[in-house]
Structures are given as structure tokens and as C-alpha cells.
Protein backbone atom coordinates (compact mmCIF):
# COMPACT_ATOMS: atom_id res chain seq x y z
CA UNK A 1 -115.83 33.86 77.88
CA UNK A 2 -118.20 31.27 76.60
CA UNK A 3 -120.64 30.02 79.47
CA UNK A 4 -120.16 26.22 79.67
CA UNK A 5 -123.16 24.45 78.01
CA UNK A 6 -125.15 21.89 79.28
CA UNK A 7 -124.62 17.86 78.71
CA UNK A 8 -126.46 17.12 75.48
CA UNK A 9 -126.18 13.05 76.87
CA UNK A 10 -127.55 11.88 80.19
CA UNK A 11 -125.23 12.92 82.77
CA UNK A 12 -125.75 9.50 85.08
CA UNK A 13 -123.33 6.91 85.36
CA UNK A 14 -124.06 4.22 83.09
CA UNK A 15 -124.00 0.74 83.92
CA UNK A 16 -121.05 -0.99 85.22
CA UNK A 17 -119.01 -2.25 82.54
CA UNK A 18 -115.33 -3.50 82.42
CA UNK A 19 -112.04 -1.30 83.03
CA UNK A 20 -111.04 0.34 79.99
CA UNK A 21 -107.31 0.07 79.33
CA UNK A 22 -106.83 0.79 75.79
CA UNK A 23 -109.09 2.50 73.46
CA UNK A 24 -109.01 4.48 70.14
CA UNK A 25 -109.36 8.55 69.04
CA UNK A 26 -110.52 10.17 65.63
CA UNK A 27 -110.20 13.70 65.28
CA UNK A 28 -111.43 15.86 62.24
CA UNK A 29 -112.27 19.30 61.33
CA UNK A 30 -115.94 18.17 59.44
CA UNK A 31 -116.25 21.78 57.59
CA UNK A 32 -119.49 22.09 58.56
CA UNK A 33 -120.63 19.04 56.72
CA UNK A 34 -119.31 20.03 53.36
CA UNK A 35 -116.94 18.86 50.76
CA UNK A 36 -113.71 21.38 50.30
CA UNK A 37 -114.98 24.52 48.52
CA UNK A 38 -118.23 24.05 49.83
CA UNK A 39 -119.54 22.21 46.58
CA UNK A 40 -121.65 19.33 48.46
CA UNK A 41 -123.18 18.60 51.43
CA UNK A 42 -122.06 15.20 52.82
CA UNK A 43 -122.74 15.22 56.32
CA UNK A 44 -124.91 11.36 56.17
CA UNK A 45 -121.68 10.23 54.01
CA UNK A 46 -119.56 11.81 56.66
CA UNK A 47 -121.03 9.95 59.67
CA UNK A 48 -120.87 6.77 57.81
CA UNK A 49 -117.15 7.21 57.52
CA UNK A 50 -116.55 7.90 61.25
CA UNK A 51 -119.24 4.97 61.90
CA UNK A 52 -116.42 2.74 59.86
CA UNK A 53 -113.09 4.12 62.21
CA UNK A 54 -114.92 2.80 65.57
CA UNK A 55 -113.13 5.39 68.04
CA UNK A 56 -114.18 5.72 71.29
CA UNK A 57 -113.42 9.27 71.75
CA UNK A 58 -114.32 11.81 68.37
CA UNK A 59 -113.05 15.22 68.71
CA UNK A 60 -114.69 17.56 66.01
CA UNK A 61 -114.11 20.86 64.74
CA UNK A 62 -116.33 23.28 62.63
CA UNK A 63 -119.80 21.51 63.40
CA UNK A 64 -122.97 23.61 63.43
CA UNK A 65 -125.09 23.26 66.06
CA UNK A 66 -127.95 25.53 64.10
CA UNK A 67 -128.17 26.51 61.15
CA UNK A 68 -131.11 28.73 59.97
CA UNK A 69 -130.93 28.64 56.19
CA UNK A 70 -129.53 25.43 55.40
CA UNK A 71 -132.51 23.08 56.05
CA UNK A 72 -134.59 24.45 53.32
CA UNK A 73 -131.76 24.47 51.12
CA UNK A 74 -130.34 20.94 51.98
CA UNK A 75 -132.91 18.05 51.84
CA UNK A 76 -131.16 15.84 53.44
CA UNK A 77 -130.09 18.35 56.21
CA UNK A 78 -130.45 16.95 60.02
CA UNK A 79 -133.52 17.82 61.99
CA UNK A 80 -130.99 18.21 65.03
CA UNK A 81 -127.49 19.66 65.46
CA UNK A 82 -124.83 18.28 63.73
CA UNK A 83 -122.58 16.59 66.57
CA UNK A 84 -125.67 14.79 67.43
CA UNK A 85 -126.64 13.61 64.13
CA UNK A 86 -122.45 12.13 64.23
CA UNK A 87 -122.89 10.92 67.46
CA UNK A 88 -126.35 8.76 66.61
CA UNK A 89 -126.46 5.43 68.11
CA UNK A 90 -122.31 4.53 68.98
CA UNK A 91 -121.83 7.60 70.87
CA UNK A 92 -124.17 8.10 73.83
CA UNK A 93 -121.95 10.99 75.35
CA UNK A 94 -121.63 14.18 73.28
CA UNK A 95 -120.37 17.96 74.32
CA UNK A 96 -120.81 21.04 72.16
CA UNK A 97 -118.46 24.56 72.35
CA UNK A 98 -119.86 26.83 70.44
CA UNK A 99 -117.34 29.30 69.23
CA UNK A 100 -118.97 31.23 66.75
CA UNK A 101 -122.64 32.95 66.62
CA UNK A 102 -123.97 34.89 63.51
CA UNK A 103 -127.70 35.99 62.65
CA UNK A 104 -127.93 32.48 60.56
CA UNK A 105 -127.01 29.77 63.24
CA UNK A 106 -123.44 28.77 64.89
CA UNK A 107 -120.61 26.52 65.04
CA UNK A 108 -117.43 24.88 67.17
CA UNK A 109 -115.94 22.21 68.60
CA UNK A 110 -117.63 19.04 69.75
CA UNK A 111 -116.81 15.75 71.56
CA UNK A 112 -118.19 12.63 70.91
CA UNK A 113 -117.71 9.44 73.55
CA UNK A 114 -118.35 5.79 74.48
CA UNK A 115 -117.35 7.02 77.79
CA UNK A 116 -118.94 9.27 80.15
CA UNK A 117 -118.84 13.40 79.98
CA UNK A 118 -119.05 13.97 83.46
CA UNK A 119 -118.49 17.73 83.53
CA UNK A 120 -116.63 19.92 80.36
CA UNK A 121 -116.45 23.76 79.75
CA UNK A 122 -115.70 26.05 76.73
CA UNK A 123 -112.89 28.36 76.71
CA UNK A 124 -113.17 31.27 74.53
CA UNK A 125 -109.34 32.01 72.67
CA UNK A 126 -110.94 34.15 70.32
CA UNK A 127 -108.68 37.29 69.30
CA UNK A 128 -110.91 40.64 69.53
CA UNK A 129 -111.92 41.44 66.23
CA UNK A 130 -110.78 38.75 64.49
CA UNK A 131 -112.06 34.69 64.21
CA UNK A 132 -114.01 32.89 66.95
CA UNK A 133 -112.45 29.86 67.98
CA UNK A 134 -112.71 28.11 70.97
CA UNK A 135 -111.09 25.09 73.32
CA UNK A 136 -113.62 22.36 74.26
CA UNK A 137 -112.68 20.90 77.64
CA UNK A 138 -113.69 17.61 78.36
CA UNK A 139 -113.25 15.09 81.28
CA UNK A 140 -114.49 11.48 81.23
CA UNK A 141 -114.81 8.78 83.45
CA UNK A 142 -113.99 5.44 81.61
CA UNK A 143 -114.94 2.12 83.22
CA UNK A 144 -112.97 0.71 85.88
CA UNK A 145 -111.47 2.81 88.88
CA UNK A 146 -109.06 4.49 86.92
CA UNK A 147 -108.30 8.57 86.53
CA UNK A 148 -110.39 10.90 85.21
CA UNK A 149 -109.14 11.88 81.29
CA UNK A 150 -109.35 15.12 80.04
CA UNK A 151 -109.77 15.54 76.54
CA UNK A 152 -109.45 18.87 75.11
CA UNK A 153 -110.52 19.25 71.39
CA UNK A 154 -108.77 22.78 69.60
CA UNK A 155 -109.04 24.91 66.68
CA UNK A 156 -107.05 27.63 66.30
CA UNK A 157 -106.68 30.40 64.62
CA UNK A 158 -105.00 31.27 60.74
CA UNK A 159 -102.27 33.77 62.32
CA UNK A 160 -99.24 32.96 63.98
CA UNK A 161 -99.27 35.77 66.65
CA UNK A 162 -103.08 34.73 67.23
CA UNK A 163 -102.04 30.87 67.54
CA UNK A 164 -99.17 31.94 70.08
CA UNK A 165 -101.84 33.68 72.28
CA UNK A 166 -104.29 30.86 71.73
CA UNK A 167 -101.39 28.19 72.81
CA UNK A 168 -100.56 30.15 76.14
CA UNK A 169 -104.33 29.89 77.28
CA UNK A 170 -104.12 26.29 76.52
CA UNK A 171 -100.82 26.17 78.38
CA UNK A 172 -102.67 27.90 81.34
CA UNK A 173 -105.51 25.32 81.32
CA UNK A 174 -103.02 22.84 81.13
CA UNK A 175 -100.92 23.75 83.96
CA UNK A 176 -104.17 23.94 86.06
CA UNK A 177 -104.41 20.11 85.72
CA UNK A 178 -103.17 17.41 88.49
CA UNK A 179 -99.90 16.61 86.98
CA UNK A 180 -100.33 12.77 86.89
CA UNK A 181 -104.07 13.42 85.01
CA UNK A 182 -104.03 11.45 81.65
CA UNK A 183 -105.00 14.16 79.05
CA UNK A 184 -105.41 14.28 75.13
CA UNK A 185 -105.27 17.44 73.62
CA UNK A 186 -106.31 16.83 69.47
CA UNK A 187 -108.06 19.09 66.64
CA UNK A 188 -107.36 21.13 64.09
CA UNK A 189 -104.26 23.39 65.29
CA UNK A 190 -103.75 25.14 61.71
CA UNK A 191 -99.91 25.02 62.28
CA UNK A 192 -98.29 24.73 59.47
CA UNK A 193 -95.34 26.44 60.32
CA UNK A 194 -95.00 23.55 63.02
CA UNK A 195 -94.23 25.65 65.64
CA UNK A 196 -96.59 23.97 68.80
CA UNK A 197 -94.71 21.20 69.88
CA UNK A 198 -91.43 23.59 70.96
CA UNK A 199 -94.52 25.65 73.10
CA UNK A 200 -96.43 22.57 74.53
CA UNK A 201 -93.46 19.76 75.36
CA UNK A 202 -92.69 21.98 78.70
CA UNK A 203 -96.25 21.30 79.33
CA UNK A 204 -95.33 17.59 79.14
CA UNK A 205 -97.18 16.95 76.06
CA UNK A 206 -96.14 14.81 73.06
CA UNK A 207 -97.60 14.43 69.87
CA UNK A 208 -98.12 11.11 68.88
CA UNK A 209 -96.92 11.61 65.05
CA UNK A 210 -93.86 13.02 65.85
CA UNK A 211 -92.97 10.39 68.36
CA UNK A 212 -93.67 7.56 65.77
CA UNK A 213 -92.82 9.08 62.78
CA UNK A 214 -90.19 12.14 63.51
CA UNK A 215 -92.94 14.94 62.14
CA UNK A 216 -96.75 15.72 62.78
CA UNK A 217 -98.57 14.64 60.00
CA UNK A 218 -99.32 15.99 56.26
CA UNK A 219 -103.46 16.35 57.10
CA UNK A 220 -104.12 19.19 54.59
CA UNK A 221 -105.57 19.38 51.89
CA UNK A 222 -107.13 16.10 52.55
CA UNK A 223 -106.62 14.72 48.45
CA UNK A 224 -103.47 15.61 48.77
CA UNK A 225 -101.93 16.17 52.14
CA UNK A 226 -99.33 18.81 52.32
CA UNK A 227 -99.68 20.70 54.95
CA UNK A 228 -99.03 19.38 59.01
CA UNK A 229 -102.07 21.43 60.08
CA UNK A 230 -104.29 18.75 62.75
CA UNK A 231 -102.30 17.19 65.80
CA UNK A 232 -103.01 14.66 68.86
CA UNK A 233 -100.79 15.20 71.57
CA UNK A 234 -101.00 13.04 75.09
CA UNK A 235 -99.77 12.92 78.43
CA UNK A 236 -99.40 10.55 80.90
CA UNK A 237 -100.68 8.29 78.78
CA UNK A 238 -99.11 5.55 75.82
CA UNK A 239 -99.43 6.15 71.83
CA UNK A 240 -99.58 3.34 69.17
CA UNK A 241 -100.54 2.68 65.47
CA UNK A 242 -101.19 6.80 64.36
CA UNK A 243 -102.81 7.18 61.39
CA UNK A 244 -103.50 9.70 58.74
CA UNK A 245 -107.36 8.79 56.83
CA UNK A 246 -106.51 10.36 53.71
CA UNK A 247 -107.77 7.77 51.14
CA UNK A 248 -111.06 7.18 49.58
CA UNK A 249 -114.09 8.01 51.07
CA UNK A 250 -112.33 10.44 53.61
CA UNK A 251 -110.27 12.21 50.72
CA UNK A 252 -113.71 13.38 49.37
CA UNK A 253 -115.82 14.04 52.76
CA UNK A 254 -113.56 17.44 54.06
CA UNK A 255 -110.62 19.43 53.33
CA UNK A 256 -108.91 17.59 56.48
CA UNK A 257 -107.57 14.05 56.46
CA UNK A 258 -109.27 13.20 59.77
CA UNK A 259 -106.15 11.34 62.09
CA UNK A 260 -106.89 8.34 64.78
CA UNK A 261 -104.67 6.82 67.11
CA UNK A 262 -104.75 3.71 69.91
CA UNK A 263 -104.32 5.03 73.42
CA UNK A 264 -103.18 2.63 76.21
CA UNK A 265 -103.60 3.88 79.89
């Protein structure tokens, strides 16, 4: 089990603002800053893009938070981690899983907000033996005197039987939550055999593709999206206006179409 990391954003409460009703998410699997196939480093392109998209609430996948090698390879390589270097001046709040650790650096999930991180932990889903992957639990207090939201960024794993036991620990997080808590559960699910919803709709969650549009969405490979691989799924809370960014820049910035969608409270 992954020890739960400290903030990376000040943890006080920042100054009164007004209640938040409505507000938007982006989530995208960033491949470590790199274009598919590893061919270019894009990160600065990459944070420009998500810049454009102004969410309020960025759930990443496959962000390094070191890297020991890279810098002297990559010029234009961030002096910090990556979800920071995203997160620069729009997000003040970020959170950082890390999932995997090798002799070179590490990577995992991260969270980037307008809204405050008031506590989050990692949960290790890892399969012995095989690929580290992680859940990144976040919950937030947005203006107003409304509920806390939890917002739970995934990747899972390539295997079916290793997604199944992956889903169940998410179902057990998710059953530990007040029923009536507002939660968004998004990332990179790597389900192309679309079998998540059937697991997670006793857990009361929908995804917000499938409600609009009958299916999750094509995300992979992002020039071309064939594959229903990425997924935002809510509770107790209201869906609108899903998109899949699979056009230019975004087609040429990851091997994920990144996804957003409105949230209403």
C-alpha cells in the first residue's frame, strides 16, 4: 500500500469566494509528456492545450514526478515534477499518487484543482508481479457550504482478470463513501472490452458518455479513436455537454484523446 503523500499546494482554506454550482473536468493519460511512440517530448505544448480547455478539476494519468535521465536529455525538460509544471499558475491545488518507482525516477496519477485538496490518499491496485497502477483519491471543498466531492482519478491495468480485481478495490472504496457524497471517478480505465459500467452501476455510478450518447467514448488511439479505453463516471451529481478532444493540437500531444465534461451539483 502506497503511503498517502503530502499536499504539494497549501493546505489552508483560501479566501472566501462564491458557491460553486457548476464547473468543468478534463481527464487525460499525458504519457509521460510524450507524443505516441515516444518520438517527441511535448510536455510545454501539452500544458498549453489543457491551459486552452479551462477545467476546474484535471485528472492525469502517467505523469512523472522524477525523472533522473531525462533532464539532460530533454532541454526543455521541467526543473520540477510534471503535475506541477501542468498545474502552473490556473491550478493552485495539485495531488500526486505515485504508482510506479524504478532506479531512474517514477510516475502515476495526479489531480489538478481550482478547488481545494483538503485531504487525498493513494491506493495501491497493483497485481503482484505484474504493472503498478494506482487509484488517486481526492476530496475537495468547493466554495459555498456545499458537500465535500471526491474525485478519484484511475488507471488500470492491460488484463481483464487484473482490471476485475482493480474494479472491486475501487468498488470497496466506493462503498466506504456517505451515500449522498457527490463523487467523480475519471482516467484512463484501459477497457476496451467495455466491461466496467455492468461492475460499477450497482455502485450507483454512471458514465457520462454512455448516458448522452448510448456508449463510452472512442479515446484511443488519439488520431484516430477506436478504442473506448478512458471514462468519467459520476454520482450524485448532473452530466452535460461530454466531449471527446481528439482534433488538432490534442491528436498530436498523446496517444489518448483527453475527454471533459460540465458537472452541475
Amino acid at each position: 500500500m502506497n503511503v498517502p503523500e503530502p499536499f504539494s499546494a497549501a493546505d489552508d482554506q483560501p479566501p472566501a469566494m462564491a458557491a460553486v454550482r457548476r464547473f468543468t473536468v478534463l481527464t487525460v493519460n499525458t504519457h509521460k509528456g510524450f507524443t505516441a511512440l515516444n518520438r517527441r517530448f511535448i510536455l510545454p505544448e501539452l500544458r498549453e492545450a489543457v491551459r486552452s480547455v479551462s477545467a476546474d478539476v484535471v485528472f492525469l494519468q502517467e505523469v512523472h514526478g522524477t525523472h533522473e535521465h531525462h533532464p539532460r536529455r530533454y532541454s526543455n525538460w521541467p526543473t520540477m515534477p510534471q503535475y506541477e509544471f501542468l498545474a502552473d499558475t490556473l491550478w493552485p491545488q495539485f495531488a500526486y499518487g505515485r504508482n510506479a518507482v524504478y532506479p531512474a525516477g517514477d510516475h502515476g496519477n495526479a489531480l489538478l484543482s481550482k478547488f481545494q485538496i483538503i485531504r487525498h490518499d493513494n491506493l495501491d491496485v497493483s497485481i503482484s508481479g505484474h504493472e503498478n497502477r494506482g487509484i488517486l483519491h481526492c476530496v475537495l471543498r468547493l466554495p459555498g457550504d456545499g458537500p465535500e466531492l471526491h474525485a478519484i482519478c484511475v488507471h488500470l491495468g492491460l488484463r481483464e482478470t487484473h482490471r476485475n480485481e482493480q474494479l472491486k478495490l475501487l468498488v470497496q472504496r466506493l462503498e466506504e463513501l456517505p451515500t449522498d457524497a457527490p463523487v467523480i471517478v475519471a482516467g484512463d480505465f484501459n477497457d476496451w472490452r467495455q466491461r466496467a459500467d455492468a461492475l460499477l452501476k450497482p455502485c450507483g455510478l454512471r458514465e457520462v458518455f454512455a448516458e448522452h450518447h448510448g456508449k463510452p467514448a472512442r479515446s484511443f488511439p488519439a488520431r484516430m479513436p477506436a478504442l473506448r479505453l478512458d471514462r468519467i463516471y459520476v454520482r450524485n451529481l448532473k452530466a452535460s455537454h461530454p466531449k471527446v478532444l481528439a482534433a488538432r493540437p490534442w491528436s498530436h500531444l498523446s496517444d489518448h484523446a483527453p475527454l471533459s465534461v460540465e458537472i452541475e451539483l
